[in-house]
C-alpha atoms as a PDB file:
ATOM      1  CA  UNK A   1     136.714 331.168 -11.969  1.00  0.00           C
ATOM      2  CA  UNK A   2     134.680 330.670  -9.166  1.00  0.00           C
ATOM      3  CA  UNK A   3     133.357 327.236  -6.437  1.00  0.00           C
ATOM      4  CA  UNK A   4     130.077 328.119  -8.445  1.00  0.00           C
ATOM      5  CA  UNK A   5     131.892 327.769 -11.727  1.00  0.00           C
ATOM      6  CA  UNK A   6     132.917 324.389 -11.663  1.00  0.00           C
ATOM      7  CA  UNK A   7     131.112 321.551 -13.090  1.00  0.00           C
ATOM      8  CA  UNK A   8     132.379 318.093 -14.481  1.00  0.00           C
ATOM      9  CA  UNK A   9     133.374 317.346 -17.847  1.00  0.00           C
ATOM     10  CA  UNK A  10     130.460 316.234 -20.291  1.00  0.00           C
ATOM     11  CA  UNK A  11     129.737 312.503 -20.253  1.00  0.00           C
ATOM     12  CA  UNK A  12     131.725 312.310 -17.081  1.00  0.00           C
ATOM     13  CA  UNK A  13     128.885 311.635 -14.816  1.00  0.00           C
ATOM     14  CA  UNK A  14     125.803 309.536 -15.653  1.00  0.00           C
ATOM     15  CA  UNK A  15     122.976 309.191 -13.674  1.00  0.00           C
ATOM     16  CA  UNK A  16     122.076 306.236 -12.116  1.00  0.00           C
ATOM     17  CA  UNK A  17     119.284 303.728 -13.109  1.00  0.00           C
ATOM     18  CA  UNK A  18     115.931 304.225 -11.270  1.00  0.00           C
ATOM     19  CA  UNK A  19     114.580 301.022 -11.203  1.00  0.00           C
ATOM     20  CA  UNK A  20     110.881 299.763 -10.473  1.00  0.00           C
ATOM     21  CA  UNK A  21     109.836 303.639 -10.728  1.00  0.00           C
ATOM     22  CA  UNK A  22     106.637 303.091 -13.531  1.00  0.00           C
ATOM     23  CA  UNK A  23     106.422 302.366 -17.075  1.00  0.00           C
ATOM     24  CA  UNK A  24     107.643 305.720 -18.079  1.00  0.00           C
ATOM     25  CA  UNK A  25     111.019 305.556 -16.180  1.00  0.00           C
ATOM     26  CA  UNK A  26     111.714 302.265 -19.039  1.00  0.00           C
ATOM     27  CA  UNK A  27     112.431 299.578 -16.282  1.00  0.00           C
ATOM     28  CA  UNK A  28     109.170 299.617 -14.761  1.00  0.00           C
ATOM     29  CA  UNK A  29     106.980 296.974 -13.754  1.00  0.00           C
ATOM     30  CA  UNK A  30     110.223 293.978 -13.542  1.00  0.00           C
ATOM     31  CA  UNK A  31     112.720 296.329 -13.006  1.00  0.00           C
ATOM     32  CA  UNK A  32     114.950 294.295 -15.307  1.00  0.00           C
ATOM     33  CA  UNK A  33     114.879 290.608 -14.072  1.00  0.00           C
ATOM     34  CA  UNK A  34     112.377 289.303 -16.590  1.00  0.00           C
ATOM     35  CA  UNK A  35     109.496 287.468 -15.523  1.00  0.00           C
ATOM     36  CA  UNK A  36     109.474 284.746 -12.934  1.00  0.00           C
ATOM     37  CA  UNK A  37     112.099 282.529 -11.588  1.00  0.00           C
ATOM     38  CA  UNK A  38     114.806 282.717  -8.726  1.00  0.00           C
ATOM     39  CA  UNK A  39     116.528 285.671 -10.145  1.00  0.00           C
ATOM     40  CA  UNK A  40     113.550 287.447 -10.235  1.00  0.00           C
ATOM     41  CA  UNK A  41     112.632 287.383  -6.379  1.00  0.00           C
ATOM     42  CA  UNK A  42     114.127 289.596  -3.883  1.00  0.00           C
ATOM     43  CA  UNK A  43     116.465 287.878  -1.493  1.00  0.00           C
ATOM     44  CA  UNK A  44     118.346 285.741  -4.441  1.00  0.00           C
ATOM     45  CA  UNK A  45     121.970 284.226  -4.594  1.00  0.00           C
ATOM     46  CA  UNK A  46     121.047 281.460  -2.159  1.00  0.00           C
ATOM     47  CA  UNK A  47     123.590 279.984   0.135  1.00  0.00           C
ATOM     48  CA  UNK A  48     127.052 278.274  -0.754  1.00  0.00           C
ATOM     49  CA  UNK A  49     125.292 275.410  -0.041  1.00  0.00           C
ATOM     50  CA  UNK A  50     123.138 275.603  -2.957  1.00  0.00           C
ATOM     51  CA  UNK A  51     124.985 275.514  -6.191  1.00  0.00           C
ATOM     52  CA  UNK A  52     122.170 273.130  -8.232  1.00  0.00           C
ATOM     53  CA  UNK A  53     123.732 270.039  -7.903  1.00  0.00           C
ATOM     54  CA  UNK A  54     127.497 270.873  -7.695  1.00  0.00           C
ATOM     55  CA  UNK A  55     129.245 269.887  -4.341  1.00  0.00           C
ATOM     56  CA  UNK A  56     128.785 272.760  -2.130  1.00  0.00           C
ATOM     57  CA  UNK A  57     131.441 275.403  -2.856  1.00  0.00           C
ATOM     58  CA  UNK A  58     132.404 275.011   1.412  1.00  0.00           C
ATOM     59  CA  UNK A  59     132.727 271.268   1.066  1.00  0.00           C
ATOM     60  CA  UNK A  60     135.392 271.066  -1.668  1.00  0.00           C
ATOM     61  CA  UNK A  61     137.695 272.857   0.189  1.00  0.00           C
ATOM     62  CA  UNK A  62     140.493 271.164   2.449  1.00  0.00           C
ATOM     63  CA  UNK A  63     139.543 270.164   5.888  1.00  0.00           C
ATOM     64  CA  UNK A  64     141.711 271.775   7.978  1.00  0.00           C
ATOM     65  CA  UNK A  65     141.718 270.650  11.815  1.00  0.00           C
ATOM     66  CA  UNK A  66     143.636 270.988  14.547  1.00  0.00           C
ATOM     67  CA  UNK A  67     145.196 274.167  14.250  1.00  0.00           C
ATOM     68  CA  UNK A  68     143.885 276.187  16.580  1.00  0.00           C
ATOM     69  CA  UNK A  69     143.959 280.420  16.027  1.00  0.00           C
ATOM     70  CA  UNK A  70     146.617 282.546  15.081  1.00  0.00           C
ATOM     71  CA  UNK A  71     147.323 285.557  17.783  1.00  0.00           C
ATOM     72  CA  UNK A  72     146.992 288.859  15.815  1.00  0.00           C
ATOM     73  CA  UNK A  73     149.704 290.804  17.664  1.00  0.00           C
ATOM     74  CA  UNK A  74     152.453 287.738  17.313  1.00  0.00           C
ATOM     75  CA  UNK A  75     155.786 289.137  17.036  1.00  0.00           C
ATOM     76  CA  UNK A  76     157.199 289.507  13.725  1.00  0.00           C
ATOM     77  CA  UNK A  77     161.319 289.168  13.863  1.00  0.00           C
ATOM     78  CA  UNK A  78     163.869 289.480  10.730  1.00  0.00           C
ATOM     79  CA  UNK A  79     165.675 286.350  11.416  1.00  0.00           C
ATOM     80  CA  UNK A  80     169.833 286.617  10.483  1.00  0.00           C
ATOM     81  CA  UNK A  81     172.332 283.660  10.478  1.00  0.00           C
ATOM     82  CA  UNK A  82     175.832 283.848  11.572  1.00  0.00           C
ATOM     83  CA  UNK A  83     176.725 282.834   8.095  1.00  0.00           C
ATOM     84  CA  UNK A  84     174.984 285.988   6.795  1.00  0.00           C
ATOM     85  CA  UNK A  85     177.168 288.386   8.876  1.00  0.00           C
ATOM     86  CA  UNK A  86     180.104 286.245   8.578  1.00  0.00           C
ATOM     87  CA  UNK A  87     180.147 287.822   4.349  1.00  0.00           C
ATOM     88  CA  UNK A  88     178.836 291.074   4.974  1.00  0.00           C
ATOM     89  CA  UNK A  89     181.136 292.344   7.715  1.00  0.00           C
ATOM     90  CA  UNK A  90     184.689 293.390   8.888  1.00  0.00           C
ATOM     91  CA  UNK A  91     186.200 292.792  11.830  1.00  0.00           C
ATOM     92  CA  UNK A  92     185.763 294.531  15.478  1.00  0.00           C
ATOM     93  CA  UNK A  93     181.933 296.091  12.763  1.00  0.00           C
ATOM     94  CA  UNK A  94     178.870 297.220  15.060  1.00  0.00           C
ATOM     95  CA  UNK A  95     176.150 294.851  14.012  1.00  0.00           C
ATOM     96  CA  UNK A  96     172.893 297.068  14.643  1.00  0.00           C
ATOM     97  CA  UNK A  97     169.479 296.964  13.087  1.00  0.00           C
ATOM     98  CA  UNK A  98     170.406 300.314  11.264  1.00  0.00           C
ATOM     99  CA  UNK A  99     173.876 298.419   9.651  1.00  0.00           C
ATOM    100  CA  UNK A 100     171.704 295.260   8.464  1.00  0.00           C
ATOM    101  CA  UNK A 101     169.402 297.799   6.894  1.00  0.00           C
ATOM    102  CA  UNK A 102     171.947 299.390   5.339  1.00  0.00           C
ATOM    103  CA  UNK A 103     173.104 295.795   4.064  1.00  0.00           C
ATOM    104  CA  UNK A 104     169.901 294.972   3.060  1.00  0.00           C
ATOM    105  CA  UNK A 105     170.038 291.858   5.371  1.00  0.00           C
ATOM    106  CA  UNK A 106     165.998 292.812   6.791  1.00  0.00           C
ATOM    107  CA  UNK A 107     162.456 291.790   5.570  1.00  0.00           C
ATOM    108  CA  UNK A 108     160.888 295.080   6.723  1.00  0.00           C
ATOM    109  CA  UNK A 109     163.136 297.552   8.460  1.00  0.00           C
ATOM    110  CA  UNK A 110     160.170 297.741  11.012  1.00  0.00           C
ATOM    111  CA  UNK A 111     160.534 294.707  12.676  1.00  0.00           C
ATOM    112  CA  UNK A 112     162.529 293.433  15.696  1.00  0.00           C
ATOM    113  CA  UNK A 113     165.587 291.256  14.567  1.00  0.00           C
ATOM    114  CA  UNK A 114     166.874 288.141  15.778  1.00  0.00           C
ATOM    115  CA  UNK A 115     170.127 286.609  14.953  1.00  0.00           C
ATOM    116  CA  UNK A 116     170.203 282.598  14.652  1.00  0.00           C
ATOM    117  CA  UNK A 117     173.156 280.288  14.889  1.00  0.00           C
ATOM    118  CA  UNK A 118     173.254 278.216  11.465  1.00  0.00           C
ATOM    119  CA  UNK A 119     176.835 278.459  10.135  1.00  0.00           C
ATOM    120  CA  UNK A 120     180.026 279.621  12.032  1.00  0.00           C
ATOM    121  CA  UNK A 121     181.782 282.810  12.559  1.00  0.00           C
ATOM    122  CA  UNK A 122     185.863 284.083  12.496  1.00  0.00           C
ATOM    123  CA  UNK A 123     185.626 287.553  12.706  1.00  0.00           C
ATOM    124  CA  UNK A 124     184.946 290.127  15.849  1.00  0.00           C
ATOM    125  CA  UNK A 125     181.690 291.521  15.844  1.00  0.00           C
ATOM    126  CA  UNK A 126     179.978 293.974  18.203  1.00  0.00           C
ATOM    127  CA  UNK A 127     176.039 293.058  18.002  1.00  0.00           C
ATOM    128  CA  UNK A 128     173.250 294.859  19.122  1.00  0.00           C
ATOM    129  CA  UNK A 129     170.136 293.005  18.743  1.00  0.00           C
ATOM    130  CA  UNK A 130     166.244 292.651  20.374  1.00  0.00           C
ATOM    131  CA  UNK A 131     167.005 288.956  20.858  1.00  0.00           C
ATOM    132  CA  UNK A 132     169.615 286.102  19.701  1.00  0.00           C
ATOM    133  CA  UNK A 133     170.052 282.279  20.311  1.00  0.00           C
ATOM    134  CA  UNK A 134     172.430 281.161  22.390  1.00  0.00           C
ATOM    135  CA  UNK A 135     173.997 279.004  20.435  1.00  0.00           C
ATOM    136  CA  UNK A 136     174.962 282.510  18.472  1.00  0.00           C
ATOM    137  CA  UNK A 137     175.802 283.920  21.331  1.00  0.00           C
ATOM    138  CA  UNK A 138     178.506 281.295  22.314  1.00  0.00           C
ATOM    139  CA  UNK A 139     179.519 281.368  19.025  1.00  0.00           C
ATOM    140  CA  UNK A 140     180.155 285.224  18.706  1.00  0.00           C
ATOM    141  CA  UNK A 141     181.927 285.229  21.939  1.00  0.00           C
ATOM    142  CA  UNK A 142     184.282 282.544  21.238  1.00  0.00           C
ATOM    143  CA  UNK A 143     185.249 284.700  18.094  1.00  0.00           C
ATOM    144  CA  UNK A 144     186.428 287.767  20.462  1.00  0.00           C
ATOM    145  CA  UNK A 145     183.033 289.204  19.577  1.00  0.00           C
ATOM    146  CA  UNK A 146     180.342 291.162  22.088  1.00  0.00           C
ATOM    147  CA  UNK A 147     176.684 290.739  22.174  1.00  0.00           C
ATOM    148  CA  UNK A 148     174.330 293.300  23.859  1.00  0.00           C
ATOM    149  CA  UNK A 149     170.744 292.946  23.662  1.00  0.00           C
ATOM    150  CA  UNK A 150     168.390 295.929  22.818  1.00  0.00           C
ATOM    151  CA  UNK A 151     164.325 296.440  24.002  1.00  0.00           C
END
C-alpha cells in the first residue's frame, strides 16, 4: 500500500452544500431561506438587544458593580490548617509540598502552598513551605516544631 493508495471510507466524507450557485446546483436563486423576511437578508441575528419584545437578553442579567477586575497572574496557593497536619503526621515528620502530595492534602500539586492557623497543634513538625501565617508559625514553634520558608 502506498500515500497514493489511501482514500477514506465510503460515505465518510460528503461534500459540502454550494449554495446560491444557479438553479441546477438545487439551492439556487434563495439559497435556502425562503422568500422575504429577516432571515432571508444577509447580516441577520440582530443584536441582544432585539429579542421581539422580550427584555433584552443583557438586561435580565444581575447588575454587578463595584468589583473592579480580576489580575490574571494572581497567585494561586493550596491553603493547609494546622488541624489538617495535626491527623496526618508523626512527630519530629518533614512537612514539604512533596509529603502533602503524597497525603493528598493539595488542590493541584502545581501550586505554591500556604499553611493557615485554624485549629491547634501537639506534635513536632519540621515545615517547609512558600509562605505561612504567623499565627501558625507561633503555634508550630511552641510545639518544639521548625518552620523554614521555601521560594
Amino acid at each position: 500500500m502506498k500515500l497514493h493508495d489511501l482514500v477514506p471510507n465510503p460515505g465518510s466524507k460528503k461534500n459540502r452544500k454550494r449554495v446560491g450557485r444557479g438553479i441546477s446546483a438545487g439551492q439556487g436563486k434563495t439559497a435556502g431561506r425562503g422568500t422575504k423576511g429577516q432571515k432571508s437578508r444577509s447580516g441577520t441575528g440582530g443584536s441582544l438587544y432585539r429579542q421581539g419584545g422580550n427584555l433584552p437578553f443583557f438586561r435580565r442579567l444581575p447588575f454587578m458593580r463595584g468589583k473592579g477586575f480580576t489580575p490574571i497572574n494572581r497567585v494561586k496557593y493550596n491553603e493547609v490548617n494546622l488541624d489538617q497536619l495535626n491527623d496526618a503526621f508523626m512527630a519530629n515528620a518533614d512537612v514539604t509540598p512533596e509529603s502533602l502530595e503524597a497525603a493528598r492534602m493539595l488542590r493541584d500539586a502545581r501550586n505554591p502552598v500556604v499553611i493557615l492557623g485554624r485549629g491547634d497543634i501537639d506534635v513536632a513538625l519540621k515545615v517547609r513551605v512558600h509562605r505561612i501565617t504567623a499565627s501558625a508559625k507561633a503555634k508550630i514553634e511552641k510545639a518544639g516544631g521548625s518552620v523554614e520558608t521555601i521560594s
